[in-house]
PDB file of N, CA and C in Angstrom:
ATOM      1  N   UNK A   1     -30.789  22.731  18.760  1.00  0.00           N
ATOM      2  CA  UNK A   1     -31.392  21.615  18.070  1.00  0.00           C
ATOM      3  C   UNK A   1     -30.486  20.396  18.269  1.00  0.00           C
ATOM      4  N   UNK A   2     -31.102  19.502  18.820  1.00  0.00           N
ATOM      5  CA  UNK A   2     -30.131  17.925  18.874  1.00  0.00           C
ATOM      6  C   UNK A   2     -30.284  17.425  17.490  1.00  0.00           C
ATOM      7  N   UNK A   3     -29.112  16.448  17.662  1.00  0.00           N
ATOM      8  CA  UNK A   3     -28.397  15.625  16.652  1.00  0.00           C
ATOM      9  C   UNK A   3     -29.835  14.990  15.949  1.00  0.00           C
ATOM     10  N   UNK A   4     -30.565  14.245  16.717  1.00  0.00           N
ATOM     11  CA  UNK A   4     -31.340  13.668  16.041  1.00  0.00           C
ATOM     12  C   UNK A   4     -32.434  14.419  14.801  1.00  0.00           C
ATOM     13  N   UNK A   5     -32.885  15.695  15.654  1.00  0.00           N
ATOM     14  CA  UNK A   5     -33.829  16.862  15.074  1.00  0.00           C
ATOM     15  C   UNK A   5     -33.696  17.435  14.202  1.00  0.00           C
ATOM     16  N   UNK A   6     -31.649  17.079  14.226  1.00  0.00           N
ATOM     17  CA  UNK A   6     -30.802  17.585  12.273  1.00  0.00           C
ATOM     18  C   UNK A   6     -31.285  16.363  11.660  1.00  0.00           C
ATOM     19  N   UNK A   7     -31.403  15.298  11.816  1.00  0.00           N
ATOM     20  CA  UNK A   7     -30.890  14.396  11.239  1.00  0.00           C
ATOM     21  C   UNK A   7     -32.580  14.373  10.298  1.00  0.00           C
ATOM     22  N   UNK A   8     -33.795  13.953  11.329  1.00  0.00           N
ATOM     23  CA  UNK A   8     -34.860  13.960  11.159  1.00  0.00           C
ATOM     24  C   UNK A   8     -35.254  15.298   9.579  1.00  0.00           C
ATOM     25  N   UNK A   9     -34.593  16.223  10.104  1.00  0.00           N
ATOM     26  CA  UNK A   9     -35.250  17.296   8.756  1.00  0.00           C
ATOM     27  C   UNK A   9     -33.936  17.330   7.918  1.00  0.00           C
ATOM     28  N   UNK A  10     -33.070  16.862   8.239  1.00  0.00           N
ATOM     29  CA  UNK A  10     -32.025  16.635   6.753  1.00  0.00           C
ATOM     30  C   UNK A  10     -32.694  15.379   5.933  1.00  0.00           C
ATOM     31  N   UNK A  11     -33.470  14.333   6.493  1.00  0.00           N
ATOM     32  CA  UNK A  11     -34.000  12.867   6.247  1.00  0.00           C
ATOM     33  C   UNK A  11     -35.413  13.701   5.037  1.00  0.00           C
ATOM     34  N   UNK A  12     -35.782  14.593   5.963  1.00  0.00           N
ATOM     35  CA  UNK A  12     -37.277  14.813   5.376  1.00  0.00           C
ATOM     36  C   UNK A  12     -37.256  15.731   4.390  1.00  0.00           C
ATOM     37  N   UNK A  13     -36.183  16.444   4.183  1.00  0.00           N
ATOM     38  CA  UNK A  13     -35.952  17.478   2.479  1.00  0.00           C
ATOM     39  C   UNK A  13     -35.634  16.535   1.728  1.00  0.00           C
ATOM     40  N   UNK A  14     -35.610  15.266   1.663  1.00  0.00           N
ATOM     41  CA  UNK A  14     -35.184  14.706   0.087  1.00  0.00           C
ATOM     42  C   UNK A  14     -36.823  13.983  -0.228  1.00  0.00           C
ATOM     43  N   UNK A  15     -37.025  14.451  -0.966  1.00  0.00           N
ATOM     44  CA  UNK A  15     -38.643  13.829  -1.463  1.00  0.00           C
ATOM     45  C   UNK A  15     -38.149  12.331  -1.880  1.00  0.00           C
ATOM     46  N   UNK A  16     -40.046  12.047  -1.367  1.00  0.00           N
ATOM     47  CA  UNK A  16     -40.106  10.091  -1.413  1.00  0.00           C
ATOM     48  C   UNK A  16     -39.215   9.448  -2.251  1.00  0.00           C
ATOM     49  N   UNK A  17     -39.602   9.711  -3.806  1.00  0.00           N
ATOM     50  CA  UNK A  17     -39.440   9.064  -4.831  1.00  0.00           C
ATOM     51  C   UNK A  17     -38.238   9.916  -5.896  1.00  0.00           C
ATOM     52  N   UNK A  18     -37.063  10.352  -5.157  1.00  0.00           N
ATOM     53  CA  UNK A  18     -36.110  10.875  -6.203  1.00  0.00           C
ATOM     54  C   UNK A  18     -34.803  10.297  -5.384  1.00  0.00           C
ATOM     55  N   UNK A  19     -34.025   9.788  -6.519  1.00  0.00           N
ATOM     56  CA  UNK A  19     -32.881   9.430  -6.649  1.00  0.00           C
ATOM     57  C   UNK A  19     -31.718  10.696  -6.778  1.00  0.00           C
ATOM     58  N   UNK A  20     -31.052  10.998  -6.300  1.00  0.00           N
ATOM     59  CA  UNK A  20     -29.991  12.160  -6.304  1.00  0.00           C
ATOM     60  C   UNK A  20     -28.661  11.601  -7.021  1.00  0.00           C
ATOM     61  N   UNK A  21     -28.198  11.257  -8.117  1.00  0.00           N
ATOM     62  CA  UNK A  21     -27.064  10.808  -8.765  1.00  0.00           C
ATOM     63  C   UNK A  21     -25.645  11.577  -8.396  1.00  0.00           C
ATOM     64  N   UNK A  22     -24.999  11.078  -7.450  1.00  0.00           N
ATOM     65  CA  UNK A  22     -23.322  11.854  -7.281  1.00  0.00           C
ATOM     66  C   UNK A  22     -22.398  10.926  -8.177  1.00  0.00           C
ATOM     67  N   UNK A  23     -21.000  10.969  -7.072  1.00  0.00           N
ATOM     68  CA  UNK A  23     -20.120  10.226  -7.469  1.00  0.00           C
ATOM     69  C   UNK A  23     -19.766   8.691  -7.558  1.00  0.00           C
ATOM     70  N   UNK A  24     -20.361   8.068  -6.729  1.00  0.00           N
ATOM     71  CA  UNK A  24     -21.236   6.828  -6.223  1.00  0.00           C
ATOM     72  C   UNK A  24     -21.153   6.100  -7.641  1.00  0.00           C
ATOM     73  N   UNK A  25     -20.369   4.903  -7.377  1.00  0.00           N
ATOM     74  CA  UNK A  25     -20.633   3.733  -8.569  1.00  0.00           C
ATOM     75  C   UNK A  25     -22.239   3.524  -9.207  1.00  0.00           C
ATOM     76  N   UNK A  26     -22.703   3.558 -10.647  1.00  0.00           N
ATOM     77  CA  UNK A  26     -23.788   3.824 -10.971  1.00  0.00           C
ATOM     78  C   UNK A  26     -24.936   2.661 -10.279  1.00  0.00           C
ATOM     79  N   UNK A  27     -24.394   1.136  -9.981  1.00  0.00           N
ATOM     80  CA  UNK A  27     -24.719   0.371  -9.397  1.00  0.00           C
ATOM     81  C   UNK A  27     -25.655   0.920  -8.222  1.00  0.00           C
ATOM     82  N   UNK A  28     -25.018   1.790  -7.538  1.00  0.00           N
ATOM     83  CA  UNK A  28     -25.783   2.170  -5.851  1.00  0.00           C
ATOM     84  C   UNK A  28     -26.919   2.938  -6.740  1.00  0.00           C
ATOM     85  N   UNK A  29     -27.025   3.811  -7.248  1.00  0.00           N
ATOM     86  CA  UNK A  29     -27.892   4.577  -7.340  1.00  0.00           C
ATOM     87  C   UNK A  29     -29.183   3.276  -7.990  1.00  0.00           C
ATOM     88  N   UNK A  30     -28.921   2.612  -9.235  1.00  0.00           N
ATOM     89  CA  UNK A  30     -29.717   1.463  -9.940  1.00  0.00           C
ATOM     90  C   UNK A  30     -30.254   0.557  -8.941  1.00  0.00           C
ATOM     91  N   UNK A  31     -29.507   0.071  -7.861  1.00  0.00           N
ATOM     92  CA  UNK A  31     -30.633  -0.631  -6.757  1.00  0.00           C
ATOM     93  C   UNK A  31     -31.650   0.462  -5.565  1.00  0.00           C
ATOM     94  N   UNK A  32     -31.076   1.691  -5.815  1.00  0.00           N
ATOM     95  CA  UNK A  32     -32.114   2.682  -4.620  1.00  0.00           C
ATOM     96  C   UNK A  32     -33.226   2.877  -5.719  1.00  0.00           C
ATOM     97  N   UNK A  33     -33.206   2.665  -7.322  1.00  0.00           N
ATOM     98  CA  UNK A  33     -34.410   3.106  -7.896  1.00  0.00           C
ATOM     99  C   UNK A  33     -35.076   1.638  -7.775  1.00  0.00           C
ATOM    100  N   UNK A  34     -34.463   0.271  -8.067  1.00  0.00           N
ATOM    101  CA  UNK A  34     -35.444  -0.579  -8.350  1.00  0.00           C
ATOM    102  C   UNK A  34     -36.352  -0.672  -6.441  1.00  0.00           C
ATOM    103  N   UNK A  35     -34.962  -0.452  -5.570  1.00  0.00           N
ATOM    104  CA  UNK A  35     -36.121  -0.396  -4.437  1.00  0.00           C
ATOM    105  C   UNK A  35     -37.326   0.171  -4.340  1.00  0.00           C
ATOM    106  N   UNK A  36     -36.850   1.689  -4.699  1.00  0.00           N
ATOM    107  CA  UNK A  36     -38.194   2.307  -5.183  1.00  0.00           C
ATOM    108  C   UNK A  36     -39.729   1.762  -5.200  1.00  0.00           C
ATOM    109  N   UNK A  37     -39.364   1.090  -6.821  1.00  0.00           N
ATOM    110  CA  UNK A  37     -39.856   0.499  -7.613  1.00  0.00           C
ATOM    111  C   UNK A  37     -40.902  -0.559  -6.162  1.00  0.00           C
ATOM    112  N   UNK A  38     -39.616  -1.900  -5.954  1.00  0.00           N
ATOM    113  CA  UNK A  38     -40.286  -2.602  -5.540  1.00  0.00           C
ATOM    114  C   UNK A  38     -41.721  -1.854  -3.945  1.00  0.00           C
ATOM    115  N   UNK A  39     -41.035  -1.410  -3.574  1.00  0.00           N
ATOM    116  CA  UNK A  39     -41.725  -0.313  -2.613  1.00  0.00           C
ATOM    117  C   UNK A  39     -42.839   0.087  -2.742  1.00  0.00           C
ATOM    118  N   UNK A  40     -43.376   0.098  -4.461  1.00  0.00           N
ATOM    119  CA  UNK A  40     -44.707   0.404  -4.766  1.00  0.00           C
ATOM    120  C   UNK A  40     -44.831   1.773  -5.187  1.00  0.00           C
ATOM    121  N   UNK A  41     -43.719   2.402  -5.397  1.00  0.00           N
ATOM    122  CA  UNK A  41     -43.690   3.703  -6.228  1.00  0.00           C
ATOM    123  C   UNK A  41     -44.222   3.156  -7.612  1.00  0.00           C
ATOM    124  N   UNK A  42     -44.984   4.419  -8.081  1.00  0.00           N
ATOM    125  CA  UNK A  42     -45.446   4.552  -9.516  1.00  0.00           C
ATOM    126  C   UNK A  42     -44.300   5.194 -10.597  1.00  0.00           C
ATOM    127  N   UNK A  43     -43.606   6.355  -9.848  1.00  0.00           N
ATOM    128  CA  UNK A  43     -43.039   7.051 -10.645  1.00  0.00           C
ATOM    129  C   UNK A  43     -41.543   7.169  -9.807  1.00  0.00           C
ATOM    130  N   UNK A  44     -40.315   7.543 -10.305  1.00  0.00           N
ATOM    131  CA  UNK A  44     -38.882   7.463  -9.271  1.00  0.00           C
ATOM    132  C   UNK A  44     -38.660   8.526 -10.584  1.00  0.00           C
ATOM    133  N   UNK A  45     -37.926  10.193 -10.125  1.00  0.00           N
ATOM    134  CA  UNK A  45     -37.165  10.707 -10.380  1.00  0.00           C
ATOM    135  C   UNK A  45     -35.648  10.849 -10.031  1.00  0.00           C
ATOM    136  N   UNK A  46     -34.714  10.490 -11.441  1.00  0.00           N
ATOM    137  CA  UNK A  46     -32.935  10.133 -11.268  1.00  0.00           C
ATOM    138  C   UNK A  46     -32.809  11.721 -11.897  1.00  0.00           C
ATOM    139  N   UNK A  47     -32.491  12.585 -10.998  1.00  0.00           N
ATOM    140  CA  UNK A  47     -31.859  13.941 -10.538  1.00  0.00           C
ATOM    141  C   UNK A  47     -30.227  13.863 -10.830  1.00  0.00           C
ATOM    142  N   UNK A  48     -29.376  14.601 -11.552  1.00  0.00           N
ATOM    143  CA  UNK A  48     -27.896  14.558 -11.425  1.00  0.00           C
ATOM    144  C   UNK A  48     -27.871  16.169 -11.367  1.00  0.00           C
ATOM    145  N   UNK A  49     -26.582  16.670 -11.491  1.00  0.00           N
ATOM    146  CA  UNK A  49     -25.988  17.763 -11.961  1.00  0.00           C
ATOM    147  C   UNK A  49     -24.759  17.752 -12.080  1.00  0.00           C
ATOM    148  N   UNK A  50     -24.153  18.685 -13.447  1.00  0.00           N
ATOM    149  CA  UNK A  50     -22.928  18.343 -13.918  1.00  0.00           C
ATOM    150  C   UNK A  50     -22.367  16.963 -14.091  1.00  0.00           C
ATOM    151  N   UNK A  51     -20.909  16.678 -13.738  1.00  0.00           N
ATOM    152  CA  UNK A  51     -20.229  15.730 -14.183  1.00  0.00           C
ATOM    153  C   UNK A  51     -20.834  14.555 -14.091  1.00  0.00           C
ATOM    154  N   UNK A  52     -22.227  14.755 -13.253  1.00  0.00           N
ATOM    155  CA  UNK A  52     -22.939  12.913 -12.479  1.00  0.00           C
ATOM    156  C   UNK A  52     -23.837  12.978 -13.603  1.00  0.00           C
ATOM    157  N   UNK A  53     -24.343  13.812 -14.590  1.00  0.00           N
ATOM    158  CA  UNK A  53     -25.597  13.505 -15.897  1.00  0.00           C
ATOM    159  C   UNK A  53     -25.397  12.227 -16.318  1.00  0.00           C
ATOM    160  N   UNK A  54     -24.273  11.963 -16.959  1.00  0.00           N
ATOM    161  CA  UNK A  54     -24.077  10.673 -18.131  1.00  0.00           C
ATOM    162  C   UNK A  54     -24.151   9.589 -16.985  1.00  0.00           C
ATOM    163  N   UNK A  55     -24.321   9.537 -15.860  1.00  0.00           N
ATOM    164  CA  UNK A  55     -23.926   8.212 -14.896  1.00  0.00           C
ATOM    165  C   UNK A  55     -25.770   8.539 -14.476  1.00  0.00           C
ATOM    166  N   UNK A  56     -26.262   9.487 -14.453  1.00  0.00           N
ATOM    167  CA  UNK A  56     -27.978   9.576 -14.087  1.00  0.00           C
ATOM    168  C   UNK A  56     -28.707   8.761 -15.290  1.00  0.00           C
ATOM    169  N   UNK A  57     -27.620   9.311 -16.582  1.00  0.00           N
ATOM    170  CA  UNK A  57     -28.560   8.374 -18.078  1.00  0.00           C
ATOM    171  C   UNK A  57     -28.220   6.880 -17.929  1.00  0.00           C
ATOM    172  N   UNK A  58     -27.299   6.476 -17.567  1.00  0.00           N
ATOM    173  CA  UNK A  58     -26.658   5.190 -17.255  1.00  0.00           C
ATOM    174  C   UNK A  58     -27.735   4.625 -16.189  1.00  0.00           C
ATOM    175  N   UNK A  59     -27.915   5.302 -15.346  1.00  0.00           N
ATOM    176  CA  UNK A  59     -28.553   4.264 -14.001  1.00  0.00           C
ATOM    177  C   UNK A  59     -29.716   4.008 -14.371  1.00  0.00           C
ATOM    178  N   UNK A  60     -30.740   5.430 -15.080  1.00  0.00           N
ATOM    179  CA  UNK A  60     -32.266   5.128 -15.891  1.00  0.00           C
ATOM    180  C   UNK A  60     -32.001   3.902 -16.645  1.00  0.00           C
ATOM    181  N   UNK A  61     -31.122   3.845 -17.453  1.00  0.00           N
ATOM    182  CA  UNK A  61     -31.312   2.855 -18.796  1.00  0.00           C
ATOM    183  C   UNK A  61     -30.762   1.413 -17.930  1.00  0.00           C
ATOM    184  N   UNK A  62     -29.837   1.607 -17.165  1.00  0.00           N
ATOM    185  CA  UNK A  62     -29.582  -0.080 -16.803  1.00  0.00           C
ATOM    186  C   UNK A  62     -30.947  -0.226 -15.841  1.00  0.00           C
ATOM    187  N   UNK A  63     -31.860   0.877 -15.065  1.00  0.00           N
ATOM    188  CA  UNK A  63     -33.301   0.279 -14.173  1.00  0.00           C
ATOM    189  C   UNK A  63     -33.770  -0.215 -14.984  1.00  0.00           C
ATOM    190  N   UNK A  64     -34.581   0.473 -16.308  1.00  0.00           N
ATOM    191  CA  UNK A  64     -35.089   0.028 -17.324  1.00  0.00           C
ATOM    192  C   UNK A  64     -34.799  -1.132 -17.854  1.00  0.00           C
ATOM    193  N   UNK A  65     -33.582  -1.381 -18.573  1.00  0.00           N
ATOM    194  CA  UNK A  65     -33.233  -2.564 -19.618  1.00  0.00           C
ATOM    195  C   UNK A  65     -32.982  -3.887 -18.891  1.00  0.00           C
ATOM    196  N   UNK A  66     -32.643  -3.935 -17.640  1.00  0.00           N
ATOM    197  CA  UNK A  66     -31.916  -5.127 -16.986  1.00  0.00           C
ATOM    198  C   UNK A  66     -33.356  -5.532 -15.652  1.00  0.00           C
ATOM    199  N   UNK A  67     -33.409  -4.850 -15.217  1.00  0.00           N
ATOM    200  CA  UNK A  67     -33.729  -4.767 -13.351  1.00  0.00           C
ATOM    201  C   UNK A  67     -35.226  -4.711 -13.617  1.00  0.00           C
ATOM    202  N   UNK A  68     -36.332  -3.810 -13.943  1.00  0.00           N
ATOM    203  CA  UNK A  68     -37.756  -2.966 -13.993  1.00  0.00           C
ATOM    204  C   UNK A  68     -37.844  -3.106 -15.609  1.00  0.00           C
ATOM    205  N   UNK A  69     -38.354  -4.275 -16.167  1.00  0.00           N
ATOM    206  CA  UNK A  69     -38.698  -4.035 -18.010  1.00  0.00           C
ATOM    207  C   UNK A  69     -40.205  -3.222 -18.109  1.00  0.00           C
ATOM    208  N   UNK A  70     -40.602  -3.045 -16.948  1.00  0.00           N
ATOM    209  CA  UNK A  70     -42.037  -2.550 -17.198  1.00  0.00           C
ATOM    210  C   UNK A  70     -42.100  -1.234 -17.347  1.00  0.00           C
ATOM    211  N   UNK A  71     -41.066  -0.497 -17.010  1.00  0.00           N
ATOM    212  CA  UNK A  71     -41.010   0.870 -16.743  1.00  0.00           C
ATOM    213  C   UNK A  71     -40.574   1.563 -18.343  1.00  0.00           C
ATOM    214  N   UNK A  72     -40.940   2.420 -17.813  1.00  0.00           N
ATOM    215  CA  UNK A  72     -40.623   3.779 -19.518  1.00  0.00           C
ATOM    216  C   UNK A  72     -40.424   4.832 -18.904  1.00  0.00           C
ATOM    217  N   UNK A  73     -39.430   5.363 -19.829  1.00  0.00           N
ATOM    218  CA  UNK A  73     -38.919   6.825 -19.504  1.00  0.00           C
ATOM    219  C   UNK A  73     -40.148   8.075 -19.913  1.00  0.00           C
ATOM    220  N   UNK A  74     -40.439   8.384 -18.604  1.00  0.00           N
ATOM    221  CA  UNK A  74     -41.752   9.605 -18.785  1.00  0.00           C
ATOM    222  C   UNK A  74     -41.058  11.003 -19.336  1.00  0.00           C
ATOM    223  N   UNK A  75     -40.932  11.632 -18.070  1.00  0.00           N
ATOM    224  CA  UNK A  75     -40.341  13.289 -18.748  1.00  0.00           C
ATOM    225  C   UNK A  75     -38.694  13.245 -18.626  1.00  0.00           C
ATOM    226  N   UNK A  76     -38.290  14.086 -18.837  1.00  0.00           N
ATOM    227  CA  UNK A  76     -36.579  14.105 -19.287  1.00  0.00           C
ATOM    228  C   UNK A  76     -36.432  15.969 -18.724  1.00  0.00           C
ATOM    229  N   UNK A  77     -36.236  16.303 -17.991  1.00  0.00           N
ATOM    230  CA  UNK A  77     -36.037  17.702 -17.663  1.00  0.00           C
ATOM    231  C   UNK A  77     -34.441  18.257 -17.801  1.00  0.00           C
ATOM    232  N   UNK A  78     -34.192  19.114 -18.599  1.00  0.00           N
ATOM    233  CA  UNK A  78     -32.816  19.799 -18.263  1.00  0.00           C
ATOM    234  C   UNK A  78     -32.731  21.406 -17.832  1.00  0.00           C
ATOM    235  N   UNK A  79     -31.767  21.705 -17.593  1.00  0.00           N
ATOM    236  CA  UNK A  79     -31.262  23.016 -17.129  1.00  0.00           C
ATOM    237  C   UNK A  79     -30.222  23.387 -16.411  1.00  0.00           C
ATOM    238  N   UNK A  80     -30.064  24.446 -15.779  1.00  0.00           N
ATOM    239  CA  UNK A  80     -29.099  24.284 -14.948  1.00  0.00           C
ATOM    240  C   UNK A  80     -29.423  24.950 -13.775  1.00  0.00           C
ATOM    241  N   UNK A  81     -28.752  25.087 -12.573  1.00  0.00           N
ATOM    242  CA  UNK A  81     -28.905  25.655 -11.745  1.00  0.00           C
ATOM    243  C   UNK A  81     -27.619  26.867 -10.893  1.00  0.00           C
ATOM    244  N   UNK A  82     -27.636  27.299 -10.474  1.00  0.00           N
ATOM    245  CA  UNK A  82     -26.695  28.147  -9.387  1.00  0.00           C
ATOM    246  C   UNK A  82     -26.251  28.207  -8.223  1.00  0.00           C
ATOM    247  N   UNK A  83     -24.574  27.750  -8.026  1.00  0.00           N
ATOM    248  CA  UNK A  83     -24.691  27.037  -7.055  1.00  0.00           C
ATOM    249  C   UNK A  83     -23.610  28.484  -6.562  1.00  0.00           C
ATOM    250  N   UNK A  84     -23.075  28.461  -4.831  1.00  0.00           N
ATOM    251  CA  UNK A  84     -22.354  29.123  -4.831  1.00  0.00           C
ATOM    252  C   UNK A  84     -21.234  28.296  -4.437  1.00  0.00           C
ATOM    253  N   UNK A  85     -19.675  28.583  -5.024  1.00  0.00           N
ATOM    254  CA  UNK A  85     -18.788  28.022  -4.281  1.00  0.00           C
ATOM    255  C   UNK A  85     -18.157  28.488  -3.243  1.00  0.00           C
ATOM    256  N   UNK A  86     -17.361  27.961  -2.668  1.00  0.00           N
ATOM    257  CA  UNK A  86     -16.746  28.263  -1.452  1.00  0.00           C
ATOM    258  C   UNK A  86     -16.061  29.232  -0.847  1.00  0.00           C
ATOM    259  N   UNK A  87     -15.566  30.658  -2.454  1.00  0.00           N
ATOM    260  CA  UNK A  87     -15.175  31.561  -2.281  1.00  0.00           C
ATOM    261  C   UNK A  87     -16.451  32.666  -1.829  1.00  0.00           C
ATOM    262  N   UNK A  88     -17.300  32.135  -2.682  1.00  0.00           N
ATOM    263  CA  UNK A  88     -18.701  33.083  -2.324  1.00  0.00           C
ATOM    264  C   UNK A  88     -18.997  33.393  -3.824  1.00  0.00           C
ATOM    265  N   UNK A  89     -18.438  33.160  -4.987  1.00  0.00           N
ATOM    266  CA  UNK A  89     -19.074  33.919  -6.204  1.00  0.00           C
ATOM    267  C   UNK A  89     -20.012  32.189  -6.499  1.00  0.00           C
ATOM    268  N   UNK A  90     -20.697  32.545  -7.584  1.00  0.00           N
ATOM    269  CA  UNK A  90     -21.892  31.926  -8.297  1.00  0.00           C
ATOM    270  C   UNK A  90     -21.146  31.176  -9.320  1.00  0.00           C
ATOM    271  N   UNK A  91     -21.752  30.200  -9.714  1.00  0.00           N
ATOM    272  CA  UNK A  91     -21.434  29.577 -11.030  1.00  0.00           C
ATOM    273  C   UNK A  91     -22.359  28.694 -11.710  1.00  0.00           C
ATOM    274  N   UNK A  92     -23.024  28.599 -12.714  1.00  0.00           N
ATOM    275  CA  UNK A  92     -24.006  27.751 -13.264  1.00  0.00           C
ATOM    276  C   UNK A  92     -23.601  26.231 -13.563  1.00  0.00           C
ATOM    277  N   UNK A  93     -24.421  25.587 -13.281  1.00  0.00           N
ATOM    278  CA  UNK A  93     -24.015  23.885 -13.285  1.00  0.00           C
ATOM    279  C   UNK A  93     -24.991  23.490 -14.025  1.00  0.00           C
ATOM    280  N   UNK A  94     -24.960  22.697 -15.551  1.00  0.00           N
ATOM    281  CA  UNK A  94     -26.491  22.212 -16.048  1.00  0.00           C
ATOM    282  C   UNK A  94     -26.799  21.050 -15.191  1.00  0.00           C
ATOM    283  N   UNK A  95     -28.250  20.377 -15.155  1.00  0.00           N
ATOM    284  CA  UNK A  95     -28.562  19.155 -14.329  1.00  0.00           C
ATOM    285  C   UNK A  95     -29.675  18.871 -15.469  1.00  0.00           C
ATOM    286  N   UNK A  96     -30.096  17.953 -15.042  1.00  0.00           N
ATOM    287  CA  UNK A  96     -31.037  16.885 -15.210  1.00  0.00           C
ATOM    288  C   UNK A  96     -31.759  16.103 -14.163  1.00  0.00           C
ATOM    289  N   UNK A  97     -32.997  15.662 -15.271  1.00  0.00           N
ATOM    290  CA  UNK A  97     -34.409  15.049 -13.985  1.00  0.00           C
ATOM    291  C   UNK A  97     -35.028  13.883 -14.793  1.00  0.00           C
ATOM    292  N   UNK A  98     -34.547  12.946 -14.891  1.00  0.00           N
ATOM    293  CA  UNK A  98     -35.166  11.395 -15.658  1.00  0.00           C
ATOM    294  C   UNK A  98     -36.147  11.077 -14.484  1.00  0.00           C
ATOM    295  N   UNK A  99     -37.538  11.097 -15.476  1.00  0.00           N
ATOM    296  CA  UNK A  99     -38.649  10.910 -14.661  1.00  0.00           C
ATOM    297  C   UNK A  99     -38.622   9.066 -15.341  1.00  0.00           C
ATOM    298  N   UNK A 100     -39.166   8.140 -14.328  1.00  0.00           N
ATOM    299  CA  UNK A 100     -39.445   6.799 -15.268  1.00  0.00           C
ATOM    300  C   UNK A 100     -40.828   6.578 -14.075  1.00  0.00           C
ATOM    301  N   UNK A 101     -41.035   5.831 -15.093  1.00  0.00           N
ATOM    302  CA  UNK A 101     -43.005   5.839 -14.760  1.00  0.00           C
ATOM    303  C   UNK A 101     -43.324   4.058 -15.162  1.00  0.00           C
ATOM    304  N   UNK A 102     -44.171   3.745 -14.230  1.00  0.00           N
ATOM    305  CA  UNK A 102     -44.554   2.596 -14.684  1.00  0.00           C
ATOM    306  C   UNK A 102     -45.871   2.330 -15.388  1.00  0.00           C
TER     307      UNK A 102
END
């Protein structure tokens, strides 16, 4: 498989309209949702897990309050998931899914 053919289906597993919250100043993530937004999305899901949650609630509320006043927070999803680390054992990580809807 060439470089490009990774690149193409690494591009195409992240769905349209979700924001993935890492380590990333909360700023980057708050202009990829209002792009979103301007783009003509209806709905943008802000996705974190673990330590990135409180910076996923941060980026919803500054799209909302500052950037997009039209928007409202739709569903709010939590849980966690299972990730494996690098030794090979399992460990549970909670996450979150801030749905905002216009």
């Amino acid at each position: 498989m060439s470089e490009e053919q990774k690149m193409q289906k690494r591009e195409s597993a992240i769905p349209e309209n979700e924001v993935f919250v890492g380590k990333k100043p909360a700023m980057n993530y708050v202009l990829a949702v209002v792009t979103q937004f301007n783009n003509g999305a209806n709905s943008v899901k802000v996705r974190a897990r673990g330590n990135a949650i409180s910076r996923a609630v941060d980026v919803a509320e500054i799209s909302r309050n500052r950037f997009v006043q039209d928007v409202k927070v739709g569903q709010i999803s939590i849980g966690s998931e299972e990730l494996a680390n690098e030794d090979g054992t399992k460990s549970k990580v909670s996450s979150i899914e801030i749905t905002l809807e216009r």
